[in-house]
C-alpha atoms as a PDB file:
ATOM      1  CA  UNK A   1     -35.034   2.460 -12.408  1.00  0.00           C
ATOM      2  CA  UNK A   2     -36.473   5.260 -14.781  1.00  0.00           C
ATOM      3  CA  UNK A   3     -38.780   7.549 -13.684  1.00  0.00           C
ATOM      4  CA  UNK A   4     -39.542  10.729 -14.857  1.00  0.00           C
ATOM      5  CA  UNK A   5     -36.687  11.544 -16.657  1.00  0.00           C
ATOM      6  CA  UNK A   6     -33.893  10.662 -14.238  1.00  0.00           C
ATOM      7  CA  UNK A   7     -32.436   7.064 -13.095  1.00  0.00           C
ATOM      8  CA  UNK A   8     -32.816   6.256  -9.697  1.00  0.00           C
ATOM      9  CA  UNK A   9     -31.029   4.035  -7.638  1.00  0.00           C
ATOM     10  CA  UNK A  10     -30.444   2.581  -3.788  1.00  0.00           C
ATOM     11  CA  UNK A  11     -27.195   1.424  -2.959  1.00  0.00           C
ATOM     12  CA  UNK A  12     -26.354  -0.408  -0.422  1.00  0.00           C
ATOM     13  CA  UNK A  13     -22.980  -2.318   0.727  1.00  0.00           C
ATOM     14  CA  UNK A  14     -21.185  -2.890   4.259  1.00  0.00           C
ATOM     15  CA  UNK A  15     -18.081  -2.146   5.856  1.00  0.00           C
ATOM     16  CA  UNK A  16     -16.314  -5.523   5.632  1.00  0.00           C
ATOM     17  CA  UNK A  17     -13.645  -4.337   3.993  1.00  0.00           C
ATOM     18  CA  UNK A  18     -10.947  -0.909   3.853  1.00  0.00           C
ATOM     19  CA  UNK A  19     -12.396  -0.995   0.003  1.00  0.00           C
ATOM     20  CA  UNK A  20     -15.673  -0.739   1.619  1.00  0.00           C
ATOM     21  CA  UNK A  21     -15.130   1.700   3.809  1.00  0.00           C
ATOM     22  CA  UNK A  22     -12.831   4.228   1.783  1.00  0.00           C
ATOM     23  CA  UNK A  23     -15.705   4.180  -0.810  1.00  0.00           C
ATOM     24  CA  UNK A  24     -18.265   4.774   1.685  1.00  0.00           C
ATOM     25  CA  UNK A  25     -16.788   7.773   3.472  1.00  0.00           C
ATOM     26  CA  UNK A  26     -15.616   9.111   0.158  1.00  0.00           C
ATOM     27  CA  UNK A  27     -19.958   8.381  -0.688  1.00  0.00           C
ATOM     28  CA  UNK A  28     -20.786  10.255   2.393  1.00  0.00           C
ATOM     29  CA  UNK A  29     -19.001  13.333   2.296  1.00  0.00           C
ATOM     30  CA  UNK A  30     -20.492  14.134  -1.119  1.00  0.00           C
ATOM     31  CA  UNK A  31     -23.640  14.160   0.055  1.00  0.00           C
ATOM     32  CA  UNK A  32     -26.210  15.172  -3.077  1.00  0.00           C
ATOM     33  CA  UNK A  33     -23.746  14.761  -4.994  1.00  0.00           C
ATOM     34  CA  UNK A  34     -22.706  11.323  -5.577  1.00  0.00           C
ATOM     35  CA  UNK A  35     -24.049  11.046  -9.161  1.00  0.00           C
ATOM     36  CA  UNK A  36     -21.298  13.062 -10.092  1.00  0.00           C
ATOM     37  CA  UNK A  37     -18.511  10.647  -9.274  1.00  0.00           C
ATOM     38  CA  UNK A  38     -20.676   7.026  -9.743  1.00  0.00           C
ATOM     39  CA  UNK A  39     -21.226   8.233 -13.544  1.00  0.00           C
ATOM     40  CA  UNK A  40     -17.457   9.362 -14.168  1.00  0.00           C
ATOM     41  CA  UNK A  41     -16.257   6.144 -12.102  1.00  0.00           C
ATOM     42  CA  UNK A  42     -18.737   3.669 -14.582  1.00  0.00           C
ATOM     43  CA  UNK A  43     -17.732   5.745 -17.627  1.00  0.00           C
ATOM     44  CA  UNK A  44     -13.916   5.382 -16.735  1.00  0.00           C
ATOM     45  CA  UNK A  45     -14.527   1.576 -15.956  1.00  0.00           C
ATOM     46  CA  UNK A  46     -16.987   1.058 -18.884  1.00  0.00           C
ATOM     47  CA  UNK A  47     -13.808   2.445 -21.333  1.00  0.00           C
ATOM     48  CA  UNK A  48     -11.346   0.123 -20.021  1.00  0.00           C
ATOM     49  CA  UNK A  49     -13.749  -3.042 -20.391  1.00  0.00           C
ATOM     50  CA  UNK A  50     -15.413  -2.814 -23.597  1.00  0.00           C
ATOM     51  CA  UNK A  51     -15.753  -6.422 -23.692  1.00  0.00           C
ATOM     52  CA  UNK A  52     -18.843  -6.109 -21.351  1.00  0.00           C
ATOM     53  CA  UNK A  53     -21.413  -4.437 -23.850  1.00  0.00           C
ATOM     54  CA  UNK A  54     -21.306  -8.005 -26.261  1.00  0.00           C
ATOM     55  CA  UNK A  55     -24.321 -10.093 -25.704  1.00  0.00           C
ATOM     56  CA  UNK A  56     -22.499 -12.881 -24.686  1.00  0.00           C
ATOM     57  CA  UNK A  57     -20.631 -11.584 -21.863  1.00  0.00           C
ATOM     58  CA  UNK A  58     -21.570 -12.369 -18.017  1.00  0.00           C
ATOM     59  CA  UNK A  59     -20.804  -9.555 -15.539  1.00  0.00           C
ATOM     60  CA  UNK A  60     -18.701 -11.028 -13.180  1.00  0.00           C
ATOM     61  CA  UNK A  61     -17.371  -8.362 -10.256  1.00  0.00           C
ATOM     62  CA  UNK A  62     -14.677  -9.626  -7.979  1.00  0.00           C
ATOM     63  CA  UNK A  63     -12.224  -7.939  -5.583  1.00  0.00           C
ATOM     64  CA  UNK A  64      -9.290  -9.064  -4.326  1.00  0.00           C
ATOM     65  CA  UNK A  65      -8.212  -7.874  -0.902  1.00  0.00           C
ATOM     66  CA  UNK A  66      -4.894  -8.481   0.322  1.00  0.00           C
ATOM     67  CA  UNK A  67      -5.151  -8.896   3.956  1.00  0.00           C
ATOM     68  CA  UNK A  68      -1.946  -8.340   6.391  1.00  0.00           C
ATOM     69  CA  UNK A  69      -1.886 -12.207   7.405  1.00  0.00           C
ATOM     70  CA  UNK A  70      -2.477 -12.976   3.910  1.00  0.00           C
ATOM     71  CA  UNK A  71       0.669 -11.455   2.744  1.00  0.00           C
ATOM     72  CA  UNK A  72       2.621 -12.684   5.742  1.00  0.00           C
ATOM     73  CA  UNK A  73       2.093 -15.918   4.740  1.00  0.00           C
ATOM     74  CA  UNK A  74       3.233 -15.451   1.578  1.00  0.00           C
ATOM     75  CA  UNK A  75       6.272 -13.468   2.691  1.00  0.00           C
ATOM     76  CA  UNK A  76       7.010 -16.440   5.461  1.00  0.00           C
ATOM     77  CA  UNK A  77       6.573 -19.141   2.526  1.00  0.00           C
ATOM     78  CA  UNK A  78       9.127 -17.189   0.318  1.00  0.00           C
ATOM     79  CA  UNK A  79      11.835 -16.727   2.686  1.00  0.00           C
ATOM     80  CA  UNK A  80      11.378 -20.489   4.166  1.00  0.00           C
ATOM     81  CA  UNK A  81      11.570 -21.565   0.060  1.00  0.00           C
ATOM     82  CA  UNK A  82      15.058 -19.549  -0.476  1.00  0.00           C
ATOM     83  CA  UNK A  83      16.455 -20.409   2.877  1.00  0.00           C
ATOM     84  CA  UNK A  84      15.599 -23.743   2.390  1.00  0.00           C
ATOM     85  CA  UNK A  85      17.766 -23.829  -0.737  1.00  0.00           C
ATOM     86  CA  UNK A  86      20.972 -22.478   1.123  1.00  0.00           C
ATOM     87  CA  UNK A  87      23.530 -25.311   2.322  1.00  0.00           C
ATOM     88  CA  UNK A  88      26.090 -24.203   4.727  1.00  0.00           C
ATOM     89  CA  UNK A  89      29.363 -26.253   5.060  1.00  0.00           C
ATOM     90  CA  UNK A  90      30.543 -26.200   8.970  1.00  0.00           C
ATOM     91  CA  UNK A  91      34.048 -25.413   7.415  1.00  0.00           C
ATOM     92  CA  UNK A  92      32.575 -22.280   5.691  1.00  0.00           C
ATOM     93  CA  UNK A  93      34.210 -19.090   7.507  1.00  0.00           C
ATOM     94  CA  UNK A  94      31.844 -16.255   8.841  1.00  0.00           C
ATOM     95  CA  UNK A  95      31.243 -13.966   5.602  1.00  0.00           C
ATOM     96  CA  UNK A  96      31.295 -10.326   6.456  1.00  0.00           C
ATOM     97  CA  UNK A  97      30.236  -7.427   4.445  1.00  0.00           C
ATOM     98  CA  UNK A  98      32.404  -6.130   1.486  1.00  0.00           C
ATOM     99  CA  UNK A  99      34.051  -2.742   2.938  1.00  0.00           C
ATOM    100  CA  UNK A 100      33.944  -1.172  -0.270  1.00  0.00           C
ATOM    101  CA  UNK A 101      29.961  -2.337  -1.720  1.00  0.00           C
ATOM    102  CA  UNK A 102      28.544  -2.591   1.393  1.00  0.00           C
ATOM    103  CA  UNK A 103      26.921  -5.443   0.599  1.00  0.00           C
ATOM    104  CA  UNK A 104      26.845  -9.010   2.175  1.00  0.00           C
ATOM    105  CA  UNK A 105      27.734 -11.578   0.239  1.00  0.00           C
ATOM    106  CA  UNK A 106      25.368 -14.237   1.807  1.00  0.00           C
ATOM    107  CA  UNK A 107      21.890 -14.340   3.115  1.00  0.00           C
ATOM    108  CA  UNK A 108      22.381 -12.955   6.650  1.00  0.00           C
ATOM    109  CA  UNK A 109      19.779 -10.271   4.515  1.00  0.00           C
ATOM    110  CA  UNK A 110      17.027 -12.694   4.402  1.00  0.00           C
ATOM    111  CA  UNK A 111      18.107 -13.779   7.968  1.00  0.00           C
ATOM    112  CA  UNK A 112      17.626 -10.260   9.420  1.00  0.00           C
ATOM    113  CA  UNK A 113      14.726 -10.140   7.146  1.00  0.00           C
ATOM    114  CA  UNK A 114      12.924 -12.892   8.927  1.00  0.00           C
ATOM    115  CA  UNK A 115      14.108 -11.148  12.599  1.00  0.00           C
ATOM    116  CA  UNK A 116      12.069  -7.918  11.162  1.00  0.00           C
ATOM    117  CA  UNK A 117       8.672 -10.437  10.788  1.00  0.00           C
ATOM    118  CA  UNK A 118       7.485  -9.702  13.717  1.00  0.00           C
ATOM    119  CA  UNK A 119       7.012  -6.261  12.900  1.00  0.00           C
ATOM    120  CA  UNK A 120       3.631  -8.056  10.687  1.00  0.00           C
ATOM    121  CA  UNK A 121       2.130  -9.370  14.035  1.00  0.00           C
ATOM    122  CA  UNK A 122      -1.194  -8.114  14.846  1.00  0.00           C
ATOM    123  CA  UNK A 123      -0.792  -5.404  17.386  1.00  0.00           C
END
């Protein structure tokens, strides 16, 4: 809203998310000064989406969070998909790593990858 020569504005949002919270700690340690950062942080968004100024163009704000079980679920989904591609003959021999690479030469990776998922459980 204008009034008397300066814009003024409540703002108001929660703490559902880290977004949220990062941007209101960074809000509240500024103090009086939070015009300062809101007008460079529009500018610098404003710039990179010029689209937004044509008449026919809806605002449309939308933030994507990636959540820890989120991305465990994706990880899980992955590893099931390429393990789920690997056939193993009972005839095939043990593989070990190559002494001079270092490297394995079959998925016992991804196997000790999966081992390490627990490390994602909620605490």
């Amino acid at each position: 809203m204008k009034k008397n020569g300066k814009y003024r504005f409540t703002l108001q949002f929660g703490m559902d998310s880290d977004e949220e919270i990062r941007a209101g700690e960074l809000l509240e340690r500024l103090g009086n000064r939070k015009s300062v950062v809101i007008v460079a942080a529009l500018c610098e968004y404003m710039e990179a989406h010029p689209e937004m100024f044509a008449e026919e163009y809806k605002i449309k704000v939308s933030v994507s969070e990636m959540r820890d079980e989120k991305l465990e679920v994706m990880i899980r989904r992955i590893v099931e998909e390429r393990l789920g591609a690997i056939t193993v003959s009972p005839a095939m021999p043990a593989v070990e790593p190559d002494a001079e690479s270092s490297e394995w030469t079959d998925d016992s990776e991804i196997l000790g990858m999966l081992d390490d998922l627990d490390l994602f459980q909620a605490q």
